[in-house]
C-alpha atoms as a PDB file:
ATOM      1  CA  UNK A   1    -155.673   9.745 -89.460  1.00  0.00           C
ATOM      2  CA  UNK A   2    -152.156   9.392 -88.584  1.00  0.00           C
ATOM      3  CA  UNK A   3    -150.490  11.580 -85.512  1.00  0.00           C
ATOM      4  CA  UNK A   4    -149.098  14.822 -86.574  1.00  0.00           C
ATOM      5  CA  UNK A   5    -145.093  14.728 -85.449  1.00  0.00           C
ATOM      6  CA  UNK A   6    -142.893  17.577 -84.665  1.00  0.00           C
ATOM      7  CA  UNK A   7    -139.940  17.878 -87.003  1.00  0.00           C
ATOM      8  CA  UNK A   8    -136.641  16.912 -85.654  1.00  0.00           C
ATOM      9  CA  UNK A   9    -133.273  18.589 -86.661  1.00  0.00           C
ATOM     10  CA  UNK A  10    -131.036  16.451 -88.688  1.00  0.00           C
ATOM     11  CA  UNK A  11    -127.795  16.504 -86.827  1.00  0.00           C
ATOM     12  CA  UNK A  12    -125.422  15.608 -89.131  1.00  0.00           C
ATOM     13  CA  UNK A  13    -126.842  18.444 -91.550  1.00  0.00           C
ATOM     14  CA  UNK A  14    -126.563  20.918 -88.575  1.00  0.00           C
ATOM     15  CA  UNK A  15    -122.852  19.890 -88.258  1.00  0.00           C
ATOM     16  CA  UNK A  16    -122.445  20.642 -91.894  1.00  0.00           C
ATOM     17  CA  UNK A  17    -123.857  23.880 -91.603  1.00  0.00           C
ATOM     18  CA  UNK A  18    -121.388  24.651 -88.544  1.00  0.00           C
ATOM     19  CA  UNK A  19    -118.358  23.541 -90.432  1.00  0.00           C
ATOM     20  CA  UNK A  20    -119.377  25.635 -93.376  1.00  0.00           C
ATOM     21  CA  UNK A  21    -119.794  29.026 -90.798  1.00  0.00           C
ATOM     22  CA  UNK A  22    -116.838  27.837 -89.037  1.00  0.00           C
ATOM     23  CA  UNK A  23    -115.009  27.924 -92.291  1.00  0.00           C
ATOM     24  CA  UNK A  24    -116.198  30.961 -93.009  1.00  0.00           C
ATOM     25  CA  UNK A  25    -115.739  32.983 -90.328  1.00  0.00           C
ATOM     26  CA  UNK A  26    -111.972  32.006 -90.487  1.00  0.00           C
ATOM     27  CA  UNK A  27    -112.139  32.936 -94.343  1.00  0.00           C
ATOM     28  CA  UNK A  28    -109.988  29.365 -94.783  1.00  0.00           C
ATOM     29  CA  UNK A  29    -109.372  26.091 -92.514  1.00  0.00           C
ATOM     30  CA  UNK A  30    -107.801  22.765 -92.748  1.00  0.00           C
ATOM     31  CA  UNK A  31    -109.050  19.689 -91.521  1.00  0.00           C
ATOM     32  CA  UNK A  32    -107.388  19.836 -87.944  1.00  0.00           C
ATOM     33  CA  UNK A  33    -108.875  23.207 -87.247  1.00  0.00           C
ATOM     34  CA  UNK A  34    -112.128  22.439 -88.527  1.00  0.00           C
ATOM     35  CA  UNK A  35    -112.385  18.903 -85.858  1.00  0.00           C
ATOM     36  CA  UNK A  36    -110.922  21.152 -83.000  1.00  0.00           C
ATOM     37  CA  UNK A  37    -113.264  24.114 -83.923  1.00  0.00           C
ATOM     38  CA  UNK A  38    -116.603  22.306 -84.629  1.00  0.00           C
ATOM     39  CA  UNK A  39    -115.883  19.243 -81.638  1.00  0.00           C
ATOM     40  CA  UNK A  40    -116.085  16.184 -83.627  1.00  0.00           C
ATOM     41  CA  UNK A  41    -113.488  13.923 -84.786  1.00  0.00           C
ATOM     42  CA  UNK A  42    -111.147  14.242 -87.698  1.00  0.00           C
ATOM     43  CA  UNK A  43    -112.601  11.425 -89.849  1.00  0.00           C
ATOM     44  CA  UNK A  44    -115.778  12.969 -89.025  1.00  0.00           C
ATOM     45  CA  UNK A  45    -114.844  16.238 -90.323  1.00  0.00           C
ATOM     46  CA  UNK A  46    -113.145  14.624 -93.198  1.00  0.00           C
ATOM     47  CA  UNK A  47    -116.484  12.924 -94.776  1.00  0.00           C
ATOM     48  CA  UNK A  48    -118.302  16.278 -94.040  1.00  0.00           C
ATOM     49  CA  UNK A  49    -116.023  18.163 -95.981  1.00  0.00           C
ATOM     50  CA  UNK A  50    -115.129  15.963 -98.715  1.00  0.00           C
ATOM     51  CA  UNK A  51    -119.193  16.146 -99.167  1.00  0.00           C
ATOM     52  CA  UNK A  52    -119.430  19.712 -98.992  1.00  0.00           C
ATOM     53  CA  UNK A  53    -116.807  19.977-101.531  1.00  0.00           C
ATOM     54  CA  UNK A  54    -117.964  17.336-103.860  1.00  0.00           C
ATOM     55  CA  UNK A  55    -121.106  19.200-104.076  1.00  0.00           C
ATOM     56  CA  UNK A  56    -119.234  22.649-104.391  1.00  0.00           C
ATOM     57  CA  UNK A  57    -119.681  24.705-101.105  1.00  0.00           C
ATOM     58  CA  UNK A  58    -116.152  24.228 -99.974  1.00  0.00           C
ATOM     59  CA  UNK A  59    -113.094  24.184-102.379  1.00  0.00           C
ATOM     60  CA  UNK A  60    -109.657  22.455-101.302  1.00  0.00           C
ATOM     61  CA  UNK A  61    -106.497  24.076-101.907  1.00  0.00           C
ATOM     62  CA  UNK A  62    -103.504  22.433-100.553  1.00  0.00           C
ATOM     63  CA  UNK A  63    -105.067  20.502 -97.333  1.00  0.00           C
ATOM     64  CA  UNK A  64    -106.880  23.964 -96.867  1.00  0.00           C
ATOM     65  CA  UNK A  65    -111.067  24.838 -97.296  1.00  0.00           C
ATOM     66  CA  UNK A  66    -112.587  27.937 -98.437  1.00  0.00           C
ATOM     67  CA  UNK A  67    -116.228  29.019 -98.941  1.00  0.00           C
ATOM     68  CA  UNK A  68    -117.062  27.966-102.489  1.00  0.00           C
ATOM     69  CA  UNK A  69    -118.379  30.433-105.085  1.00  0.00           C
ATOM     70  CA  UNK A  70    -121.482  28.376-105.331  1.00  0.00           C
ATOM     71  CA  UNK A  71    -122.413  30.621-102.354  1.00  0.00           C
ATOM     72  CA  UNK A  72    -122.602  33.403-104.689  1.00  0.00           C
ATOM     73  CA  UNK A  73    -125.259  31.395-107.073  1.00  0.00           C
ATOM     74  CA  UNK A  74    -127.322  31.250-104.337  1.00  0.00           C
ATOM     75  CA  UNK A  75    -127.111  34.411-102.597  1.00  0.00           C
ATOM     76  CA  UNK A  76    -127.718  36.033-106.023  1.00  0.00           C
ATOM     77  CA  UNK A  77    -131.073  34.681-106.170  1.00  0.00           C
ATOM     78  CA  UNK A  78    -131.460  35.601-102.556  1.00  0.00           C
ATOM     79  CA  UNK A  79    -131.010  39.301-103.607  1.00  0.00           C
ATOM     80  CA  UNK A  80    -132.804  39.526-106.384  1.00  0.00           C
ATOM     81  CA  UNK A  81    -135.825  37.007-104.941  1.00  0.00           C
ATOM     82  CA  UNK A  82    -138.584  40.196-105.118  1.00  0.00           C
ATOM     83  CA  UNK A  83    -138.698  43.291-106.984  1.00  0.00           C
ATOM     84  CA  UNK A  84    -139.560  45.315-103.947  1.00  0.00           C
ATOM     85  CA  UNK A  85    -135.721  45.041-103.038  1.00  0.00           C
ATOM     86  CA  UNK A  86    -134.350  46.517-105.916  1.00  0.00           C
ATOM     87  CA  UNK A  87    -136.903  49.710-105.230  1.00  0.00           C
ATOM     88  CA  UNK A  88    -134.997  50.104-101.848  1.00  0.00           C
ATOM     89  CA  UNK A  89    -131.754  49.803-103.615  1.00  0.00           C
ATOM     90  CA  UNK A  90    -132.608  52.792-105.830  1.00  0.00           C
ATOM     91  CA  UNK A  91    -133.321  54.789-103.038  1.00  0.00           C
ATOM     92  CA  UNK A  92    -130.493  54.104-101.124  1.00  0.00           C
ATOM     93  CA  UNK A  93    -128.085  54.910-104.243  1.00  0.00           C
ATOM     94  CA  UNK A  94    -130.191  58.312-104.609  1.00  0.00           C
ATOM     95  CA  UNK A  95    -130.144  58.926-100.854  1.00  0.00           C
ATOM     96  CA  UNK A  96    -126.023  58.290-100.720  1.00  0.00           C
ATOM     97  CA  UNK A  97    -125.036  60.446-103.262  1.00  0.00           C
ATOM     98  CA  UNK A  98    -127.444  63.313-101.844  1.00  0.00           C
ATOM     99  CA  UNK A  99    -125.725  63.275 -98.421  1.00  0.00           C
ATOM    100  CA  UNK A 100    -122.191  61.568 -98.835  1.00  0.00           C
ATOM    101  CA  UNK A 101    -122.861  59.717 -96.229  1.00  0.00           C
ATOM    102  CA  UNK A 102    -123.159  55.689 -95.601  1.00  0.00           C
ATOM    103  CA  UNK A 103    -126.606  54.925 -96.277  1.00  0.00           C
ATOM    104  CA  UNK A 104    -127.928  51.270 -95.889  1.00  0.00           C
ATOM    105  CA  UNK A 105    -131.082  49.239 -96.614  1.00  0.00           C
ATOM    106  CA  UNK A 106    -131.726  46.450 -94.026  1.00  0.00           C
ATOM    107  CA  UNK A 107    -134.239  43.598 -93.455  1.00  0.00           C
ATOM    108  CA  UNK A 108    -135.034  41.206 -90.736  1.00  0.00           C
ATOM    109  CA  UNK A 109    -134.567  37.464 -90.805  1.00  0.00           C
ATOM    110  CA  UNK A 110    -134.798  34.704 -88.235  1.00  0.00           C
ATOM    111  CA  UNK A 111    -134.397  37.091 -85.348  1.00  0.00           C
ATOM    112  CA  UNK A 112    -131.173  39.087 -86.952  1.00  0.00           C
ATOM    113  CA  UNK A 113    -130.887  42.339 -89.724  1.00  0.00           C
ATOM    114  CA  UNK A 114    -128.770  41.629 -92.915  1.00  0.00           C
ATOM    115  CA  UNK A 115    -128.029  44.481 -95.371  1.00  0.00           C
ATOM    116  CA  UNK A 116    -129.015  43.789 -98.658  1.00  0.00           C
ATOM    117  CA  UNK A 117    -128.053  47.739 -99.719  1.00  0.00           C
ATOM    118  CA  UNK A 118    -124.857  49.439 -98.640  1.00  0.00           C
ATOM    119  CA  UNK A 119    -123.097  52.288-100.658  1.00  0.00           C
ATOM    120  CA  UNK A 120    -120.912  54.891 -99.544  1.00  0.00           C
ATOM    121  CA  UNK A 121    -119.776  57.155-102.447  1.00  0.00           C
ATOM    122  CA  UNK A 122    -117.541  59.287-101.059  1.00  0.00           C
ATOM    123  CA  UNK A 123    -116.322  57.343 -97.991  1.00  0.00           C
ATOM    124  CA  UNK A 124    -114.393  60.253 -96.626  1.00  0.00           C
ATOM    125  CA  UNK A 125    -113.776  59.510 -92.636  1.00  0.00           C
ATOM    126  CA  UNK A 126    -114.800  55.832 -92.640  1.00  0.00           C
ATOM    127  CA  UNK A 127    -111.003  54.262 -93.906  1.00  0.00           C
ATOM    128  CA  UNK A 128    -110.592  51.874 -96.510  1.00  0.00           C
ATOM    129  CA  UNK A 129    -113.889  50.733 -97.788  1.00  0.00           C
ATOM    130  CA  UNK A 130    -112.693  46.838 -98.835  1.00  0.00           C
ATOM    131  CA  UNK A 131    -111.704  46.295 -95.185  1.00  0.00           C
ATOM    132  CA  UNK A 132    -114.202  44.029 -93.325  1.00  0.00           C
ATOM    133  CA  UNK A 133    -115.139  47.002 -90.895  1.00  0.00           C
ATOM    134  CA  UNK A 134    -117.379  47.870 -93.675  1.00  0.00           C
ATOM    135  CA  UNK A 135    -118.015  44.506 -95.616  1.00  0.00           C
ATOM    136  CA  UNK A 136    -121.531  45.826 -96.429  1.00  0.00           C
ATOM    137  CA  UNK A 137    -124.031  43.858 -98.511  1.00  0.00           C
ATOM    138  CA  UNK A 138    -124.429  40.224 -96.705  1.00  0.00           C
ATOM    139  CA  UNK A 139    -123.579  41.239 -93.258  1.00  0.00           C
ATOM    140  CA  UNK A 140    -125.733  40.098 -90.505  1.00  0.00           C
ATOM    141  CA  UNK A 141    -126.054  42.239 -87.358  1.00  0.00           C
ATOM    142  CA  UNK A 142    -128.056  41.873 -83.701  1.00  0.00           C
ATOM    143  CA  UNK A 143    -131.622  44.017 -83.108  1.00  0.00           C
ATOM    144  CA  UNK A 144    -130.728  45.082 -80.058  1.00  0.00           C
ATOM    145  CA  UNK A 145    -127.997  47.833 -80.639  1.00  0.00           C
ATOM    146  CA  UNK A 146    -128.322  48.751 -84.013  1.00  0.00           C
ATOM    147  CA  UNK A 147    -130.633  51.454 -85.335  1.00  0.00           C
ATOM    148  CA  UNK A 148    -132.100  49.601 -87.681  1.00  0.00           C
ATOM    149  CA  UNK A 149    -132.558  46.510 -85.577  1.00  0.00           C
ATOM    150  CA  UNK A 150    -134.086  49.374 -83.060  1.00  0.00           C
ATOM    151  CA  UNK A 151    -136.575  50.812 -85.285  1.00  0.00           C
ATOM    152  CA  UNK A 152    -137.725  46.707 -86.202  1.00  0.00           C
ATOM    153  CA  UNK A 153    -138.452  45.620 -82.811  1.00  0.00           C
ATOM    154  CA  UNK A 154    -140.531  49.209 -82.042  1.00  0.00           C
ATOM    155  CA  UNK A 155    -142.828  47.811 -84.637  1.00  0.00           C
ATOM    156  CA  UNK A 156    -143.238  44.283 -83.744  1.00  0.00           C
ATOM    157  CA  UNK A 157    -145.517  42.785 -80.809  1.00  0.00           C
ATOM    158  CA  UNK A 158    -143.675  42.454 -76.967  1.00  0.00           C
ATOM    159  CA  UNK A 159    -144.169  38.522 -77.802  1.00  0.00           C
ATOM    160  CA  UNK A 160    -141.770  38.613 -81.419  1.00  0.00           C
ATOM    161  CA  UNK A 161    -139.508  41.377 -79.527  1.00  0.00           C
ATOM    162  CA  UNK A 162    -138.873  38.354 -76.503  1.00  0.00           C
ATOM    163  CA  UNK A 163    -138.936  35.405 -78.988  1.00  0.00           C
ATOM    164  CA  UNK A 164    -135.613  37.607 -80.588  1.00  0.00           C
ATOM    165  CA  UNK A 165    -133.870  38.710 -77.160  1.00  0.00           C
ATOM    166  CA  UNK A 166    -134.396  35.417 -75.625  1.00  0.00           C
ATOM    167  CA  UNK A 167    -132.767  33.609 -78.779  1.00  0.00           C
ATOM    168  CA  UNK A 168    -129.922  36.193 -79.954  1.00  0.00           C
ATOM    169  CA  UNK A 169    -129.259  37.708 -76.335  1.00  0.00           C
ATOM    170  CA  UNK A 170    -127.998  41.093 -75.957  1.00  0.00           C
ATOM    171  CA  UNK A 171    -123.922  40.720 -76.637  1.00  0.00           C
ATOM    172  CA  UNK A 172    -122.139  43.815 -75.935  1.00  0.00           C
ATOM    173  CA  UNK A 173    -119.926  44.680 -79.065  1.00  0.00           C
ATOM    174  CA  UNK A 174    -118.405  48.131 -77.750  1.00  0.00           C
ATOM    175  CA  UNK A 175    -118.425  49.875 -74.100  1.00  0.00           C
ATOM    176  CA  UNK A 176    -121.454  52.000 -75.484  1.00  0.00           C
ATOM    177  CA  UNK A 177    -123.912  48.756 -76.505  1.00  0.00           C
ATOM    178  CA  UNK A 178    -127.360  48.781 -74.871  1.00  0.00           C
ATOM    179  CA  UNK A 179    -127.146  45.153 -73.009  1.00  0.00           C
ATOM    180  CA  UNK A 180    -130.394  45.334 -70.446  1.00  0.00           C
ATOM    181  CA  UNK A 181    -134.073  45.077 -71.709  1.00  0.00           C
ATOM    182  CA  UNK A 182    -135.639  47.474 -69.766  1.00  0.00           C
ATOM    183  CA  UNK A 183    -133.145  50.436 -71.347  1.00  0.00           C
ATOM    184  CA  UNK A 184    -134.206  48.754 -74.465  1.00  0.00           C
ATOM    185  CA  UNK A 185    -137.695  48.843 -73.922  1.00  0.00           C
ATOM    186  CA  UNK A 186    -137.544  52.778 -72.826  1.00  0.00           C
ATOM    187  CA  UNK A 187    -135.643  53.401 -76.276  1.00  0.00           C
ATOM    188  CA  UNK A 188    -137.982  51.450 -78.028  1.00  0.00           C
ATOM    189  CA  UNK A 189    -140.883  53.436 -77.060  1.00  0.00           C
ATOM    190  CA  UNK A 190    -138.979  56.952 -77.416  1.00  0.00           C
ATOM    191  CA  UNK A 191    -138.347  55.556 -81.244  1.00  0.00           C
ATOM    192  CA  UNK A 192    -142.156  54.608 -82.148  1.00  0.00           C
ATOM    193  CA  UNK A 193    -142.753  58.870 -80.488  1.00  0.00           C
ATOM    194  CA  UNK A 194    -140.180  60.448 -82.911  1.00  0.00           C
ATOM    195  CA  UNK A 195    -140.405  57.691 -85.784  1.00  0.00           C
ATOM    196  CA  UNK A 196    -137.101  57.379 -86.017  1.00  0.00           C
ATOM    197  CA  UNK A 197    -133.874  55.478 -84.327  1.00  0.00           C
ATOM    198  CA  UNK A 198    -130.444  57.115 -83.491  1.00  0.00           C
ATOM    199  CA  UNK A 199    -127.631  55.384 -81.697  1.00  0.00           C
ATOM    200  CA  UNK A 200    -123.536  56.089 -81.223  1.00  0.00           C
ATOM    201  CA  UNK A 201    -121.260  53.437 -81.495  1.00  0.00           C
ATOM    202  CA  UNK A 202    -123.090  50.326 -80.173  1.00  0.00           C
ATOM    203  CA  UNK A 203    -122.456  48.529 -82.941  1.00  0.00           C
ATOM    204  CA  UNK A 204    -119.093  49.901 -83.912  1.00  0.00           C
ATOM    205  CA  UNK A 205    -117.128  52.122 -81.747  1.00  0.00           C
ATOM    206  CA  UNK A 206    -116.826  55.383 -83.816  1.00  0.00           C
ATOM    207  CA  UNK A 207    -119.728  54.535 -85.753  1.00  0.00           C
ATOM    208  CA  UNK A 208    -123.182  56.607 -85.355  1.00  0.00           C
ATOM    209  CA  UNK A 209    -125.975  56.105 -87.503  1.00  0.00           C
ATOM    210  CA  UNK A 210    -130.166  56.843 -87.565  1.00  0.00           C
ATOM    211  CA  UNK A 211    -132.961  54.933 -89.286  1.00  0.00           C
ATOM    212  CA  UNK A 212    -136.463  54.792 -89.694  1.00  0.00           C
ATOM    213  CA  UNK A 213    -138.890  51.778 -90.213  1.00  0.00           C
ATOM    214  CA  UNK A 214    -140.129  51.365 -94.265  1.00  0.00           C
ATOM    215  CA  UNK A 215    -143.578  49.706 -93.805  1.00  0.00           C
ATOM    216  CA  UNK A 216    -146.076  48.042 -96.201  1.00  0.00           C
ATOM    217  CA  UNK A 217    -149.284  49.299 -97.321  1.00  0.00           C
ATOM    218  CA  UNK A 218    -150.514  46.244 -95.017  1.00  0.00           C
ATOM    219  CA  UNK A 219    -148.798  47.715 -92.087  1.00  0.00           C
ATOM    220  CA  UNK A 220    -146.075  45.318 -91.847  1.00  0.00           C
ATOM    221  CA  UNK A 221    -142.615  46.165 -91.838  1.00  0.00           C
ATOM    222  CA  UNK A 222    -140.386  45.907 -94.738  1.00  0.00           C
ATOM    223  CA  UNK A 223    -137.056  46.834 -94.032  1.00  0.00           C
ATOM    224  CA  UNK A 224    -134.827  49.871 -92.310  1.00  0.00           C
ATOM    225  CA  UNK A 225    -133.186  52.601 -93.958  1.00  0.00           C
ATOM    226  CA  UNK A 226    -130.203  53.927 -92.319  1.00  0.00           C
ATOM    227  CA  UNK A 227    -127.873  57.127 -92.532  1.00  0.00           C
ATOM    228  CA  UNK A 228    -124.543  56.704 -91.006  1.00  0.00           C
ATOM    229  CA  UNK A 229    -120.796  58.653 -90.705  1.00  0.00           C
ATOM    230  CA  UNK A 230    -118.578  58.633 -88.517  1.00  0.00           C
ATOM    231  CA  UNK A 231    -119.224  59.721 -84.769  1.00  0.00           C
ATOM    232  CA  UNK A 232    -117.063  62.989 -85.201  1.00  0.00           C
ATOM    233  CA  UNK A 233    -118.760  64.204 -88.014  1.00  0.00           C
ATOM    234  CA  UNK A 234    -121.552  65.477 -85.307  1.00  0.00           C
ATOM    235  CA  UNK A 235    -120.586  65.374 -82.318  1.00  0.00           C
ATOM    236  CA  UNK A 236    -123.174  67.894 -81.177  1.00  0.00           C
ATOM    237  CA  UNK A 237    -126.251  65.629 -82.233  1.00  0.00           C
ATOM    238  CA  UNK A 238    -127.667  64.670 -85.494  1.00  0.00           C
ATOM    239  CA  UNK A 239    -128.664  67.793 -87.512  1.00  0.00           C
ATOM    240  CA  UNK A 240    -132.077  67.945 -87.993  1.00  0.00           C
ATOM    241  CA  UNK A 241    -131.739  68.218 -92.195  1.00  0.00           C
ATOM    242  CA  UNK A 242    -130.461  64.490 -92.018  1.00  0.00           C
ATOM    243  CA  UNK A 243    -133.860  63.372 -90.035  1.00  0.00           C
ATOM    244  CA  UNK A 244    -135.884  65.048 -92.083  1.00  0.00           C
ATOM    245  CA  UNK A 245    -133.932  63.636 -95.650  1.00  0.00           C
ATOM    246  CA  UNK A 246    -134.652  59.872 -94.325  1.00  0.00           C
ATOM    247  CA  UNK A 247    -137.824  60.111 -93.410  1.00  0.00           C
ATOM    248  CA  UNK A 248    -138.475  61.738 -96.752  1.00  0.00           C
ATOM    249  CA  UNK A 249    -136.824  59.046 -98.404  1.00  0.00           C
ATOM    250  CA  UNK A 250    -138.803  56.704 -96.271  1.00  0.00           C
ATOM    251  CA  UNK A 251    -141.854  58.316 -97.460  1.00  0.00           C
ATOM    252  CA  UNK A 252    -141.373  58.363-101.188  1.00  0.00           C
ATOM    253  CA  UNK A 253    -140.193  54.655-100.598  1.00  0.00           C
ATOM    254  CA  UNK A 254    -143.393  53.028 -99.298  1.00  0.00           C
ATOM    255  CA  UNK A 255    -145.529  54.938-101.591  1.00  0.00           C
ATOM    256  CA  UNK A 256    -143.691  53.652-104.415  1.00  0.00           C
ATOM    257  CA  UNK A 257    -144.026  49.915-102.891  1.00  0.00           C
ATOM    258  CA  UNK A 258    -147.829  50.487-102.423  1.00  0.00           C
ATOM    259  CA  UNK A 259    -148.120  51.612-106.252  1.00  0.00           C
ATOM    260  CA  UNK A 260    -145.819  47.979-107.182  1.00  0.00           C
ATOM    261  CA  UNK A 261    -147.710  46.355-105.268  1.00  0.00           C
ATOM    262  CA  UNK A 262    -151.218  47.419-106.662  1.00  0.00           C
ATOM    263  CA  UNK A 263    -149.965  46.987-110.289  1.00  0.00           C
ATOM    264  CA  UNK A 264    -147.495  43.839-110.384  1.00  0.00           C
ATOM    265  CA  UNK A 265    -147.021  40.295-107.896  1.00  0.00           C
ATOM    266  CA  UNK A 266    -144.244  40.991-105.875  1.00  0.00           C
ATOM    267  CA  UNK A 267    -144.043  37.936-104.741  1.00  0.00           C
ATOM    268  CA  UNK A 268    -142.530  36.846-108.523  1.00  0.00           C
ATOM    269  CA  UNK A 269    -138.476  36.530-108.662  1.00  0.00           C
ATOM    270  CA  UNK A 270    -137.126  39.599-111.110  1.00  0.00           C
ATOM    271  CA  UNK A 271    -134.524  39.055-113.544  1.00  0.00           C
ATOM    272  CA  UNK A 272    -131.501  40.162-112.765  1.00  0.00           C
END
């Protein structure tokens, strides 16, 4: 029987996957940026991006690379990959309009929370919705000073909740951004007493939110839904009403994921 052998990265994929977030995070770079940015040299850049264009993840426009809309295939069948997803996307569309407020459906991959549900109907106080400050649907964000990303690691085991901290870190991203485990750990067990998560601007400064933890009939967590406004809106504490509407919503959520799950396989990709 032959040995079993550890996988090893393929580093010249991994530098294709940094000069396609590099790219992105810049929204557009040319080939001199993307050698300086990334650390290799320019005719190493070059054949990485002449690949990633030939097979249509980058596009070239004048000496300058974009993310190409081949992303948006993909990510499509991303989104739509089980029909459990488009039962939180319901609810967050119902919960929205009830409350005018930002509501959000979030899940947890590799160690991070992306939104795969963000609507704001009325989005009186929060500025222009198209700016990036509220990008929505797609956007990754870190565990550890989020509400979501809270109400997640109060339901998984001290050994997952390490494994995340120890990869991810706790960046501060505003003055208000919980940065030391053992103030995490306190607010961790504080959420699994009330059931629910509420921070002020630790993500975003002006930015307050609350969410609760949607589980699975087998216990496991699904996702996070999340209220948020701005931090003015209440600056004497969350009103009680608002706590009470999303854990409702949470409620009516995972009983209508245990009755999909009895009668169909969740597991099967939906049409879109």
């Amino acid at each position: 029987m032959g040995e079993t052998t550890t996988p090893r990265p393929v580093r010249t994929t991994k530098t294709s996957f940094r000069i396609i977030e590099f790219v992105q995070a810049r929204e557009r770079a040319t080939l001199s940026e993307v050698a300086d940015g990334v650390g290799i040299a320019c005719s190493t850049a070059h054949n990485h991006l002449a690949t990633l264009c030939d097979e249509g993840w980058l596009v070239e426009h004048d000496g300058t690379y974009e993310i190409g809309l081949k992303f948006l295939h993909f990510g499509r069948s991303a989104y739509y990959r089980t029909p459990l997803f488009n039962t939180a996307r319901q609810h967050v569309n119902d919960l929205a309009e009830r409350t005018n407020l930002e509501v959000e459906f979030l899940v947890e991959e590799y160690g991070r929370i992306i939104s795969i549900a963000d609507v704001i109907h009325e989005p009186r106080g929060y500025g222009d919705p198209d700016k990036s400050t509220w990008s929505g649907v797609g956007q990754y964000y870190h565990m550890h000073n989020t509400a979501s990303g809270k109400v997640l690691l109060a339901e998984f085991s001290d050994e997952r909740v390490d494994e995340i901290l120890d990869q991810w870190g706790m960046p501060a991203q505003t003055p208000y951004s919980v940065t030391n485990r053992e103030t995490l750990e306190a607010q961790l067990e504080t959420i699994r007493e009330q059931g629910y998560a509420e921070i002020h601007q630790e993500v975003l400064e002006g930015f307050s939110n609350i969410s609760a933890a949607v589980m699975l009939p087998d216990g496991t967590p699904f996702g996070a839904l999340s209220i948020g406004w701005p931090t003015y809106f209440y600056e004497n504490g969350v009103e009680a009403d608002m706590v009470d509407n999303l854990l409702e919503t949470v409620d009516v959520i995972e009983a209508d994921l245990a009755t999909q799950l009895e009668s169909v396989d969740y597991r099967a990709t939906p049409q879109p």
